[in-house]
C-alpha atoms as a PDB file:
ATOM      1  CA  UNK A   1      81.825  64.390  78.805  1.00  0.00           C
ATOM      2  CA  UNK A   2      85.081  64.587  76.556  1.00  0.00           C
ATOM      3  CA  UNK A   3      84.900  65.806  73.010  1.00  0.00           C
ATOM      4  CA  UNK A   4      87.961  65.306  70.947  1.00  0.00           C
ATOM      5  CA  UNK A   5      90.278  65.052  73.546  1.00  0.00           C
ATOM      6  CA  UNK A   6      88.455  68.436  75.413  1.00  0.00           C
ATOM      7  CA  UNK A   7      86.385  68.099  78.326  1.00  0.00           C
ATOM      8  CA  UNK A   8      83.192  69.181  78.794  1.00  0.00           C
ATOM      9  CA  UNK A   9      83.187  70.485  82.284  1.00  0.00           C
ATOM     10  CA  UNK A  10      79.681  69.903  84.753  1.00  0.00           C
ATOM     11  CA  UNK A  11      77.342  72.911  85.516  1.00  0.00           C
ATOM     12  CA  UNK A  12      77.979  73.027  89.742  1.00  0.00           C
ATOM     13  CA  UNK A  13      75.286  71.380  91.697  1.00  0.00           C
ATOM     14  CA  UNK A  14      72.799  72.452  94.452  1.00  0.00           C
ATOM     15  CA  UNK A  15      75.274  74.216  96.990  1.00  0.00           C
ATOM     16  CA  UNK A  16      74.053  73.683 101.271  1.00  0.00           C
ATOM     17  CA  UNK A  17      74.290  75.937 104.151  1.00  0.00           C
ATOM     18  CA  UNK A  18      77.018  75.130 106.380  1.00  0.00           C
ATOM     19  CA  UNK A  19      76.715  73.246 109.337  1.00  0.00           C
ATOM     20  CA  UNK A  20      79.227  75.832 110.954  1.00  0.00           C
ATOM     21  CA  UNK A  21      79.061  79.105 110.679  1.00  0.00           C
ATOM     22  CA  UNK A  22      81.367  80.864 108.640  1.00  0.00           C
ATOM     23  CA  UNK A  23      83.155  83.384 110.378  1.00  0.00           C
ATOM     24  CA  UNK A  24      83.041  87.337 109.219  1.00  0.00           C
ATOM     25  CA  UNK A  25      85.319  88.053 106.848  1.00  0.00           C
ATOM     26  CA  UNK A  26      85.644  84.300 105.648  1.00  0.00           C
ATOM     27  CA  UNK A  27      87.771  84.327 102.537  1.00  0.00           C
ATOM     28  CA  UNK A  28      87.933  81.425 100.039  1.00  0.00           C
ATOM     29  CA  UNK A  29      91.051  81.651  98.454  1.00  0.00           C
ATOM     30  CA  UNK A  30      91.035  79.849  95.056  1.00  0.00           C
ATOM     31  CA  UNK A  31      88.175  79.909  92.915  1.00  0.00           C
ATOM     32  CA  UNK A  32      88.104  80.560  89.102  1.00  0.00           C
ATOM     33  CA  UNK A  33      85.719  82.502  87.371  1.00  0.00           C
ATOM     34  CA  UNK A  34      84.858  81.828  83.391  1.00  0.00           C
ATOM     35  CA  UNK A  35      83.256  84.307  81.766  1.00  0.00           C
ATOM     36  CA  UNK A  36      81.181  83.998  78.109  1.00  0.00           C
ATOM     37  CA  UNK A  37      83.809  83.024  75.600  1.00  0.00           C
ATOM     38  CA  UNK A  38      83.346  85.864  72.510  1.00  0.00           C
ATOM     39  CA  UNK A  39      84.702  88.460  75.321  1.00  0.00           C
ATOM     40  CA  UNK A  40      87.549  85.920  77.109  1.00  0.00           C
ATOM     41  CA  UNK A  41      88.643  83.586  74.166  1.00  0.00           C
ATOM     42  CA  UNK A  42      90.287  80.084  75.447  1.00  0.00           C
ATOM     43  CA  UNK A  43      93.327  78.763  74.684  1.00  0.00           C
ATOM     44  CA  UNK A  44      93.951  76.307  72.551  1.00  0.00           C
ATOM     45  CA  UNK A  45      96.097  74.377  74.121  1.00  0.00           C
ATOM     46  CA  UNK A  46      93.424  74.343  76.848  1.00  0.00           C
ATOM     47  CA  UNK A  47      92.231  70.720  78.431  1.00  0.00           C
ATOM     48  CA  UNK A  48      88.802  71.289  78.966  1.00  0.00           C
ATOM     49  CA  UNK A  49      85.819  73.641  78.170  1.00  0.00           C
ATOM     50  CA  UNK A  50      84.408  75.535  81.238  1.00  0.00           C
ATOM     51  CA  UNK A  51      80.369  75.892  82.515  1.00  0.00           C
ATOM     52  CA  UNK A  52      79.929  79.738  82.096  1.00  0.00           C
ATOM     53  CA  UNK A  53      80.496  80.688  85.819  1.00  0.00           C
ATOM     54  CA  UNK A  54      80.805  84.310  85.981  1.00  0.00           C
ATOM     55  CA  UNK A  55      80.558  86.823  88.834  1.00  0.00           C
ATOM     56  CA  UNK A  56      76.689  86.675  90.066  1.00  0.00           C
ATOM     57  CA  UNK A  57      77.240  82.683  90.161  1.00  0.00           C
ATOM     58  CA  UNK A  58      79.889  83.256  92.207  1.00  0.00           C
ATOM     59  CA  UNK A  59      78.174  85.597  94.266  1.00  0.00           C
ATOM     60  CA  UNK A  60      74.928  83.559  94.927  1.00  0.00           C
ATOM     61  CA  UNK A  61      77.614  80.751  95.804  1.00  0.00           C
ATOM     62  CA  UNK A  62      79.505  82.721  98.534  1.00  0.00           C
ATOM     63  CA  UNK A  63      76.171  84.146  99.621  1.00  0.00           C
ATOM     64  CA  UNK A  64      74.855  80.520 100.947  1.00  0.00           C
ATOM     65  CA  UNK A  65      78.924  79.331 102.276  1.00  0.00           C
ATOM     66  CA  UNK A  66      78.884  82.877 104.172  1.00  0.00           C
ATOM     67  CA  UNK A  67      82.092  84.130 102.309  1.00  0.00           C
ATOM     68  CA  UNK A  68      82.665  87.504 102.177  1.00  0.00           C
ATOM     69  CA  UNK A  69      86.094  87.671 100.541  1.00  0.00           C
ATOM     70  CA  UNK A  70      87.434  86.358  97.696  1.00  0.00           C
ATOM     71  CA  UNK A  71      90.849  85.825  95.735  1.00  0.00           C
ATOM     72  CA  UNK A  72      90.196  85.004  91.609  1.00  0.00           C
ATOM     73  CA  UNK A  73      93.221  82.345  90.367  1.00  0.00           C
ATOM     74  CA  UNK A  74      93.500  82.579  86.936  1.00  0.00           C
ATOM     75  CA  UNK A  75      92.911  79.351  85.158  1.00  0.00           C
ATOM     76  CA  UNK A  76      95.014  77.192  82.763  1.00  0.00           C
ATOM     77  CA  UNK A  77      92.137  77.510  79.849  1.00  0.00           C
ATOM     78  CA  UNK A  78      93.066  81.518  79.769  1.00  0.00           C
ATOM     79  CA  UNK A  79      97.056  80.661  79.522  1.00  0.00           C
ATOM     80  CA  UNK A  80      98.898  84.463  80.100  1.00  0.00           C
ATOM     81  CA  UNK A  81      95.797  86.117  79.561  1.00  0.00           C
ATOM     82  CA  UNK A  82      94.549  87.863  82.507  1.00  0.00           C
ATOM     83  CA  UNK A  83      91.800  90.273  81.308  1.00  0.00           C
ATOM     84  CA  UNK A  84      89.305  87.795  82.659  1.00  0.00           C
ATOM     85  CA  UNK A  85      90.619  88.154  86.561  1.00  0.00           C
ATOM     86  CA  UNK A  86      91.658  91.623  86.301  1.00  0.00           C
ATOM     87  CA  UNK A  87      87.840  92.561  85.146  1.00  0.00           C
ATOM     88  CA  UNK A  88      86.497  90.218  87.998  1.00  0.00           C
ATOM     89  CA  UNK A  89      88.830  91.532  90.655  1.00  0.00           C
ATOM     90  CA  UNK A  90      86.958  94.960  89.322  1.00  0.00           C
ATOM     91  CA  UNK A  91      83.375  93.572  89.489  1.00  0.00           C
ATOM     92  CA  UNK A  92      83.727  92.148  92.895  1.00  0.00           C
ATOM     93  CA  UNK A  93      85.462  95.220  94.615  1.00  0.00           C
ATOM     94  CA  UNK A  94      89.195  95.439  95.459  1.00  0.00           C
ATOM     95  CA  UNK A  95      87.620  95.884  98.823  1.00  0.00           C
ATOM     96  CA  UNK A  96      86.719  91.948  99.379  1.00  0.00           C
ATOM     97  CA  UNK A  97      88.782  90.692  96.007  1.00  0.00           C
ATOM     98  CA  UNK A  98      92.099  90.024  95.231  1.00  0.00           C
ATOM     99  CA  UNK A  99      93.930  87.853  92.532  1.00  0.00           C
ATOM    100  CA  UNK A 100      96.359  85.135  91.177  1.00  0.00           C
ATOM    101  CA  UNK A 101      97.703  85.830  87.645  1.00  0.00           C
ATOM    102  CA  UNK A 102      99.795  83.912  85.429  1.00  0.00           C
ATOM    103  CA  UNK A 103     102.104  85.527  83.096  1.00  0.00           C
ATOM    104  CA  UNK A 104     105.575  84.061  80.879  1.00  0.00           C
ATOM    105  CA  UNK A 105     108.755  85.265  81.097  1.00  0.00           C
ATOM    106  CA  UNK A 106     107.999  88.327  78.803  1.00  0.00           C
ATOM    107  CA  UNK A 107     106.752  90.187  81.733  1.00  0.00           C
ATOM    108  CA  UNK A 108     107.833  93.792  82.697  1.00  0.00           C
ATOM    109  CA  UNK A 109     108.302  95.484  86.078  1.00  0.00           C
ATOM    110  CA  UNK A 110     105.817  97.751  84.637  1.00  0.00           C
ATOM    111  CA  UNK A 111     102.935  95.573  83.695  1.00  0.00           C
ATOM    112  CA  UNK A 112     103.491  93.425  87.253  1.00  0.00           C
ATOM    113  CA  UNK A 113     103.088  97.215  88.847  1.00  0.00           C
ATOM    114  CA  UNK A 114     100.111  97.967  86.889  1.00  0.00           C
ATOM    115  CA  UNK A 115      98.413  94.381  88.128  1.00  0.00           C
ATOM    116  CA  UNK A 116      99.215  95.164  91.456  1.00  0.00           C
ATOM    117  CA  UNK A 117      97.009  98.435  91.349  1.00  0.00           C
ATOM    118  CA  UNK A 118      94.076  95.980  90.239  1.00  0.00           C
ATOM    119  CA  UNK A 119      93.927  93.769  93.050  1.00  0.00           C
ATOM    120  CA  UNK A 120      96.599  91.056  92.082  1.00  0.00           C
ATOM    121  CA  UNK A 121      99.183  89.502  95.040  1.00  0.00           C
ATOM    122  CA  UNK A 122     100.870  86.640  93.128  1.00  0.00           C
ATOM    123  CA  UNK A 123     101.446  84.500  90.366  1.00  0.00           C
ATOM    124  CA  UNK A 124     100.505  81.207  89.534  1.00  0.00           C
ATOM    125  CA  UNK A 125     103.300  78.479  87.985  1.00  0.00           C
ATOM    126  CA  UNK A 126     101.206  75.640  86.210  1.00  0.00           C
ATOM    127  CA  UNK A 127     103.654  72.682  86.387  1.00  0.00           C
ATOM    128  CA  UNK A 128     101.041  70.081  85.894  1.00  0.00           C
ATOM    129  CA  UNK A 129      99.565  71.127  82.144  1.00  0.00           C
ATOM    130  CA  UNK A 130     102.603  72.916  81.244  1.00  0.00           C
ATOM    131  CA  UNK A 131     101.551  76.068  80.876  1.00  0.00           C
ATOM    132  CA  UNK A 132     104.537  77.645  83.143  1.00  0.00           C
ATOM    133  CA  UNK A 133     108.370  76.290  83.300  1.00  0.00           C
ATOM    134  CA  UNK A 134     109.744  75.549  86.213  1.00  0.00           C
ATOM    135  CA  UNK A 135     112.572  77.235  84.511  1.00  0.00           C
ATOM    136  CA  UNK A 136     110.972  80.659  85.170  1.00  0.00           C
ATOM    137  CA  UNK A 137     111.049  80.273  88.633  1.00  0.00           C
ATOM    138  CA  UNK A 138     113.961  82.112  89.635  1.00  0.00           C
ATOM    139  CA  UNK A 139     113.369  85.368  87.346  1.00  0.00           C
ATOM    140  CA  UNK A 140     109.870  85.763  88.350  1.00  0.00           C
ATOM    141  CA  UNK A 141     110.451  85.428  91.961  1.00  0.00           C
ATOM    142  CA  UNK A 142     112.892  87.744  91.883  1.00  0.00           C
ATOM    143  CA  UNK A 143     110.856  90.632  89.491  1.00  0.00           C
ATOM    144  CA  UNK A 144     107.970  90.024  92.113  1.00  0.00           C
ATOM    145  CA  UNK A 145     109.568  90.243  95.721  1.00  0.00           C
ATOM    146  CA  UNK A 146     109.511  94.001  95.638  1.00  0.00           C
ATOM    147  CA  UNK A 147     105.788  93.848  95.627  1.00  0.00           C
ATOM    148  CA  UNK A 148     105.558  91.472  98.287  1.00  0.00           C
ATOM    149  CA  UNK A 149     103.760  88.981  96.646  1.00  0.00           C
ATOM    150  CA  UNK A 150     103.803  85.473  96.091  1.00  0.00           C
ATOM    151  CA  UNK A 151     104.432  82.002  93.806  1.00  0.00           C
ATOM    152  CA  UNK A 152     101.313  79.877  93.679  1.00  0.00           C
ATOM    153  CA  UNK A 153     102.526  76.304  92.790  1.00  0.00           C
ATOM    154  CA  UNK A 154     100.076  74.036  91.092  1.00  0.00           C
ATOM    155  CA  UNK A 155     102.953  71.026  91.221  1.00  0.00           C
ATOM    156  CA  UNK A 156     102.663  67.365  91.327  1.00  0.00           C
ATOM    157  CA  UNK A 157     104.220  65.999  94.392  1.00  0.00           C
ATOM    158  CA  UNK A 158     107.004  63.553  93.156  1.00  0.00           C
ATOM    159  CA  UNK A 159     108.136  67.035  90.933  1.00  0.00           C
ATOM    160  CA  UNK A 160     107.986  68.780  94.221  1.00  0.00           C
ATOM    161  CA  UNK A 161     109.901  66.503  96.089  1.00  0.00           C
ATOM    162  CA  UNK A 162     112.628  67.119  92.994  1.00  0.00           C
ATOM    163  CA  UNK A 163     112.872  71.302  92.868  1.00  0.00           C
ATOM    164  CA  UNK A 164     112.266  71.399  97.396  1.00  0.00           C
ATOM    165  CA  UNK A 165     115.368  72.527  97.611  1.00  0.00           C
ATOM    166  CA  UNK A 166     114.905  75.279  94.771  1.00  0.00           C
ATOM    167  CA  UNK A 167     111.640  76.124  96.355  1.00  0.00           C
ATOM    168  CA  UNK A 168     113.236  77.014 100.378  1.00  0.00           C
ATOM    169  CA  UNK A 169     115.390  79.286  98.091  1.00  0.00           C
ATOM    170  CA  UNK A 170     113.336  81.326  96.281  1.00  0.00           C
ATOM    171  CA  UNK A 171     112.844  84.953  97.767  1.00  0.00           C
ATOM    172  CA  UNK A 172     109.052  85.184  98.134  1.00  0.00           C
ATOM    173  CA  UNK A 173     106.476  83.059  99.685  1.00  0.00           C
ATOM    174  CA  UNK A 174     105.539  79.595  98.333  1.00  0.00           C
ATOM    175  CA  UNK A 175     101.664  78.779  98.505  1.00  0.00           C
ATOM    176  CA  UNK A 176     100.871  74.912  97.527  1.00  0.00           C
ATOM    177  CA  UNK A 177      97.933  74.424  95.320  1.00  0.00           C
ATOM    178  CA  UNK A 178      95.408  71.898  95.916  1.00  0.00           C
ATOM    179  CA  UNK A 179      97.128  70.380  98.958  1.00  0.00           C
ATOM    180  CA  UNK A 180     100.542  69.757  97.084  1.00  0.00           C
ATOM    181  CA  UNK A 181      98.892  66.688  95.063  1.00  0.00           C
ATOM    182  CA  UNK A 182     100.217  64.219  97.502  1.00  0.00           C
ATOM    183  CA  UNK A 183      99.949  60.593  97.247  1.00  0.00           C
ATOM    184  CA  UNK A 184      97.139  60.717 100.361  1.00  0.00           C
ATOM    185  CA  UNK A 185      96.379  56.854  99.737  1.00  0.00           C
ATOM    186  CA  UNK A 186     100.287  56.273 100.578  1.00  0.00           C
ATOM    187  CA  UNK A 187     100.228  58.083 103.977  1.00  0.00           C
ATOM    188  CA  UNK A 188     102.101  60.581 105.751  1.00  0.00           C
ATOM    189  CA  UNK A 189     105.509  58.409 105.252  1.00  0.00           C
ATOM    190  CA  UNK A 190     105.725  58.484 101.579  1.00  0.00           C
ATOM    191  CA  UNK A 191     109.072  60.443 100.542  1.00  0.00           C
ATOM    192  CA  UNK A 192     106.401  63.087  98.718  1.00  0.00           C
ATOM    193  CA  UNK A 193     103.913  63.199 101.320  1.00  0.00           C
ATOM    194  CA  UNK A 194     107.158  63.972 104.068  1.00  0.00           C
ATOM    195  CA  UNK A 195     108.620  66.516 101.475  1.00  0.00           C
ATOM    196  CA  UNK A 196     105.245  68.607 101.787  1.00  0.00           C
ATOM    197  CA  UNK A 197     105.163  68.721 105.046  1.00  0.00           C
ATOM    198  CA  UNK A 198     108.600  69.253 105.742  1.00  0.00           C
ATOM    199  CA  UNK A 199     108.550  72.386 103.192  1.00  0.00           C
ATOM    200  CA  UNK A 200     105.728  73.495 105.367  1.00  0.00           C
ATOM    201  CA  UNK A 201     108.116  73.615 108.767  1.00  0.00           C
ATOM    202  CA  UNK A 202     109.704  76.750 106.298  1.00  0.00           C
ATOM    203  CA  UNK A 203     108.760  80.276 107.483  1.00  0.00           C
ATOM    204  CA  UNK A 204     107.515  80.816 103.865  1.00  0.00           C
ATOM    205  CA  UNK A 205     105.700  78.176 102.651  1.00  0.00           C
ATOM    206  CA  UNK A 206     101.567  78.036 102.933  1.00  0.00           C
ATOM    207  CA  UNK A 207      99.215  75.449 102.050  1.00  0.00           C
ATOM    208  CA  UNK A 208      95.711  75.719 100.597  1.00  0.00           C
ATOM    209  CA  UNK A 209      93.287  73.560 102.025  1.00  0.00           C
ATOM    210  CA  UNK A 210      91.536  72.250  98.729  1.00  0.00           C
ATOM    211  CA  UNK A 211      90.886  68.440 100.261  1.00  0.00           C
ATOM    212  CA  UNK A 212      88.467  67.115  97.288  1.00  0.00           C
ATOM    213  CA  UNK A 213      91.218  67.175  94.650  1.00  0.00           C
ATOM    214  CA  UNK A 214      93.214  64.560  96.388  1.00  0.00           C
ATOM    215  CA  UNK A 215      90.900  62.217  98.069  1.00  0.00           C
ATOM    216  CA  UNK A 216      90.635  58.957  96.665  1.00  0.00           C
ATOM    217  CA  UNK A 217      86.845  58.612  98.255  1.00  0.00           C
ATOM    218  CA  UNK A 218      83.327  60.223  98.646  1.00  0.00           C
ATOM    219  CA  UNK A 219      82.899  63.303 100.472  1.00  0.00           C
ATOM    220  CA  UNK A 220      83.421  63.514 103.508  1.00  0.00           C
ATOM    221  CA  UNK A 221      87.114  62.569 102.171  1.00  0.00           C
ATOM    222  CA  UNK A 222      87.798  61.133 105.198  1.00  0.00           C
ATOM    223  CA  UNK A 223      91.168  60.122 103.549  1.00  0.00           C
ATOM    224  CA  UNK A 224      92.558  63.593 103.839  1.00  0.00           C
ATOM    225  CA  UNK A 225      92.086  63.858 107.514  1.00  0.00           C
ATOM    226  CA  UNK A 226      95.081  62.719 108.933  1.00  0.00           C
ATOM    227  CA  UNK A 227      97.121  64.784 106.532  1.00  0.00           C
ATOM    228  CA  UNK A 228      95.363  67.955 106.540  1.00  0.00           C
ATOM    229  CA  UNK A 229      95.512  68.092 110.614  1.00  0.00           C
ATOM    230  CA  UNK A 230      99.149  67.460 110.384  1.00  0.00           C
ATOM    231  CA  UNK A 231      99.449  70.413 108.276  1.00  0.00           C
ATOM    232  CA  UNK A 232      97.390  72.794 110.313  1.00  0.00           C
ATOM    233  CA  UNK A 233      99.517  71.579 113.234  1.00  0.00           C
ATOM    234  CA  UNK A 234     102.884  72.441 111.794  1.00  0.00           C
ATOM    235  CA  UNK A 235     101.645  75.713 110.210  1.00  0.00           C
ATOM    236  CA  UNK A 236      98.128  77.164 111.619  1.00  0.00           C
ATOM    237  CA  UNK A 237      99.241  80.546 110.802  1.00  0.00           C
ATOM    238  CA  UNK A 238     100.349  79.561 107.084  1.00  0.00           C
ATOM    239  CA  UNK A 239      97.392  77.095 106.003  1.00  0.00           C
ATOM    240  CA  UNK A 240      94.700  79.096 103.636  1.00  0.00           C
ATOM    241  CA  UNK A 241      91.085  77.780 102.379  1.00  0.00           C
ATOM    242  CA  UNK A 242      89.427  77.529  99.268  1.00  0.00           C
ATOM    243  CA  UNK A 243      86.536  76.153  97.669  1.00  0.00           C
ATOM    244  CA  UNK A 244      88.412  75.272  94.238  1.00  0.00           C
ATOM    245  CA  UNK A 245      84.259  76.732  92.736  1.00  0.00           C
ATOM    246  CA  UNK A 246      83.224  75.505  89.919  1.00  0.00           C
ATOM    247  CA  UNK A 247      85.159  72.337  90.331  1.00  0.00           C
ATOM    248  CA  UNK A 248      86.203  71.854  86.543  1.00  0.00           C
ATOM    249  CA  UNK A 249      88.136  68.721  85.090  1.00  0.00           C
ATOM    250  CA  UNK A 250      87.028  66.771  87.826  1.00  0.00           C
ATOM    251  CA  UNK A 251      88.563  63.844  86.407  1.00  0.00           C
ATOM    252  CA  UNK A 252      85.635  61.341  87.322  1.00  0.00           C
ATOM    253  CA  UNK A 253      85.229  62.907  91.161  1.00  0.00           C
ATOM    254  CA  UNK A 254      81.656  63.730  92.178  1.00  0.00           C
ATOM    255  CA  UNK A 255      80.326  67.078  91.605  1.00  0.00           C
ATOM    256  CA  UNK A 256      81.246  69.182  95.316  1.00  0.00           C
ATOM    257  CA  UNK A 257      79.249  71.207  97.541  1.00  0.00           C
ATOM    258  CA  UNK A 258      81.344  73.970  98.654  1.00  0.00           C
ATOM    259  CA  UNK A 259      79.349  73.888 102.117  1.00  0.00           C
ATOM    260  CA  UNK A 260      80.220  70.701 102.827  1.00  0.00           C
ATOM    261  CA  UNK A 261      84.245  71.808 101.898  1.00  0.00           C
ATOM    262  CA  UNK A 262      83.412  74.526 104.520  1.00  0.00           C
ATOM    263  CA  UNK A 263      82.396  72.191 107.475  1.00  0.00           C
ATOM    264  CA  UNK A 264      85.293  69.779 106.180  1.00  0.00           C
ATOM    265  CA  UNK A 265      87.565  72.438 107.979  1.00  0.00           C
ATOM    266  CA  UNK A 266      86.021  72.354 111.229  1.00  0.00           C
ATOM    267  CA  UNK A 267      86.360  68.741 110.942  1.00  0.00           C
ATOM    268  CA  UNK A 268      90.487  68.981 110.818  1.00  0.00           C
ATOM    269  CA  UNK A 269      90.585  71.636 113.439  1.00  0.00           C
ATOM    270  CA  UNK A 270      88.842  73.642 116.251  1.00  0.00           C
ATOM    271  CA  UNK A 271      86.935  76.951 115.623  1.00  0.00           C
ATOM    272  CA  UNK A 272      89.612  79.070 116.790  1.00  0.00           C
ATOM    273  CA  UNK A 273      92.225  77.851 114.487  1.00  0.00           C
ATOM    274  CA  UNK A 274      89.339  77.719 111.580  1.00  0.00           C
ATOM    275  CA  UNK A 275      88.820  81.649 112.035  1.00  0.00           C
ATOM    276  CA  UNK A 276      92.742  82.154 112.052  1.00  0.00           C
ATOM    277  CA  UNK A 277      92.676  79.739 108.329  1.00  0.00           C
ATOM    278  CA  UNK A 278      89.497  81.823 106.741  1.00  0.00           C
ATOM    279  CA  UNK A 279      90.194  85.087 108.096  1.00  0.00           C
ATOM    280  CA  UNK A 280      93.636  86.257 109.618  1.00  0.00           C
ATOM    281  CA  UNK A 281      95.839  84.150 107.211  1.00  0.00           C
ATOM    282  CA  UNK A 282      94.221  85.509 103.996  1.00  0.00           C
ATOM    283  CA  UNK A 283      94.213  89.066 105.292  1.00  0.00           C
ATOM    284  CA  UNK A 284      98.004  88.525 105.847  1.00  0.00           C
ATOM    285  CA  UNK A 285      98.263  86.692 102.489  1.00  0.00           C
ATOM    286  CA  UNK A 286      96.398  89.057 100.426  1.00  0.00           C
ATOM    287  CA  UNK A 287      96.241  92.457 101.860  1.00  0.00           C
ATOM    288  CA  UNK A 288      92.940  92.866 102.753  1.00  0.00           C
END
C-alpha cells in the first residue's frame, strides 16, 4: 500500500521452523528493528512507513529460526538518528547484540567512541536513497579504523562497479549489503555481477547473504544460486547471513519466511561451511 508517495510496509507473516538446524551461536546479521513512533520519530525524507517491529517480535522470530545472536542495522527511515539501535543493542544484551549505525560527516572521535561502548562495529553508507554521500567515504573510514570496525555498503551495483577501485582502498573492511544488488537475471558475466565478485577475491571485502532482495522469482530464489555459491567459494571465511526481518519496502516481492532464508543457505553450501557463515564469520565480524 503507498500513501502519498510513502509506503505502507506489510506486518511479517507466519515464520517456519527450519528444515536444518541452526547451529549454536547462529547470528543473523542484518535485521532492523522499528520501534513505536512518539519515542523514535521518522524522517521525513523517509520512503516508507514501518510495521511496529520492536524487540519481543524480534525475539519470538529468532526463537523459531534458532538464532541466538544478533547485529541491529540502522534503517534509512531513522536517517543519523541512532537512539533506536543503541536502545535495542541495550534490550537485547551486548552479550548476543551488536550494531550498524549511520551517522554524517559531523561525527566526532568522541561520539564514534561512545557508540562503540554500546555495542556498535560499523557504519552503514546508504547510496541507494541518498541518505549517505559517497563523498564521505574517505573521512569516515579513516575516523573509524582505529576501532576496528567496518563500512556497510548498501550500493547499487553499476555505482559499485564505478567507486571499486575507491572501495580496495579504503582502510577498513567493506561488507556488501543485500548481495551487492547485482543484476542476478544477467548472470555471473555481466561487468557488475564480475566487479562483485572480483572485489570479493580482496582480503577485506565480505558479503551478506540476503538472497530475497535480488531474486527476480518465488522463493526458493533459485535464481540466486549460482551466484551465491560462487561467492561462498571465493570467500567462505568473509560471506555473513542475515534475515533482512521485517522485510520492509518490498517493492512488490512476496512477504519472506526467514526459515526458509535459513535453509536457503544450506542449499548454496555444505553444513560445515554454513556453521563457519552463521557462526565463526560474525564472531570475527562483530566481536562477539
Amino acid at each position: 500500500m503507498q500513501t502519498h508517495g510513502i509506503v505502507e510496509s506489510e506486518a511479517p507473516g507466519p515464520i517456519s521452523k527450519p528444515a536444518n538446524l541452526a547451529p549454536a551461536g547462529t547470528t543473523d546479521t542484518h535485521f532492523h528493528i522499528f520501534g513505536p513512533t512518539d519515542r523514535y520519530p521518522l524522517s521525513p525524507k523517509r520512503l516508507y512507513n514501518p510495521c511496529l517491529s520492536d524487540v519481543p517480535a524480534y525475539i519470538q522470530m529468532a526463537n523459531t529460526v534458532g538464532i541466538e545472536r544478533m547485529v541491529i542495522v540502522q534503517a534509512s527511515i531513522y536517517g543519523t538518528d541512532n537512539s533506536c539501535l543503541l536502545d535495542s543493542i541495550a534490550e537485547f544484551g551486548q552479550h548476543r547484540a551488536r550494531g550498524v549505525a549511520v551517522v554524517d560527516a559531523s561525527i566526532t572521535p568522541e561520539q564514534l567512541a561512545d557508540m562503540h561502548t554500546r555495542g556498535v562495529r560499523g557504519i552503514r553508507f546508504n547510496a541507494i536513497t541518498g541518505v549517505t554521500p559517497l563523498e564521505w567515504l574517505p573521512k569516515i573510514a579513516e575516523m573509524i579504523a582505529p576501532l576496528g570496525w567496518h563500512i556497510q555498503l548498501w550500493i547499487k551495483a553499476d555505482r559499485l562497479l564505478q567507486i571499486a577501485d575507491m572501495v580496495r582502498a579504503l582502510p577498513v573492511d567493506v561488507v556488501f549489503d543485500h548481495m551487492a544488488q547485482v543484476p542476478i537475471e544477467l548472470g555471473l558475466n555481466d561487468p557488475r555481477t564480475a566487479c562483485a565478485l572480483k572485489l570479493m577475491e580482496s582480503e577485506h571485502c565480505w558479503m551478506k547473504l540476503v538472497g530475497y532482495r535480488i531474486s527476480k522469482v518465488p522463493y526458493p530464489h533459485g535464481d540466486v544460486d549460482t551466484f551465491a555459491q560462487e561467492v561462498i567459494n571465493i570467500a567462505p571465511d568473509r560471506c555473513l547471513w542475515g534475515t533482512d526481518w521485517p522485510h520492509i519496502y518490498l517493492e512488490g516481492k512476496p512477504m519472506p519466511d526467514a526459515g526458509q532464508l535459513l535453509d536457503s543457505l544450506y542449499r548454496w553450501c555444505p553444513p560445515d561451511t554454513a556453521k563457519k557463515i552463521l557462526v565463526d564469520n560474525a564472531t570475527k565480524r562483530y566481536g562477539f
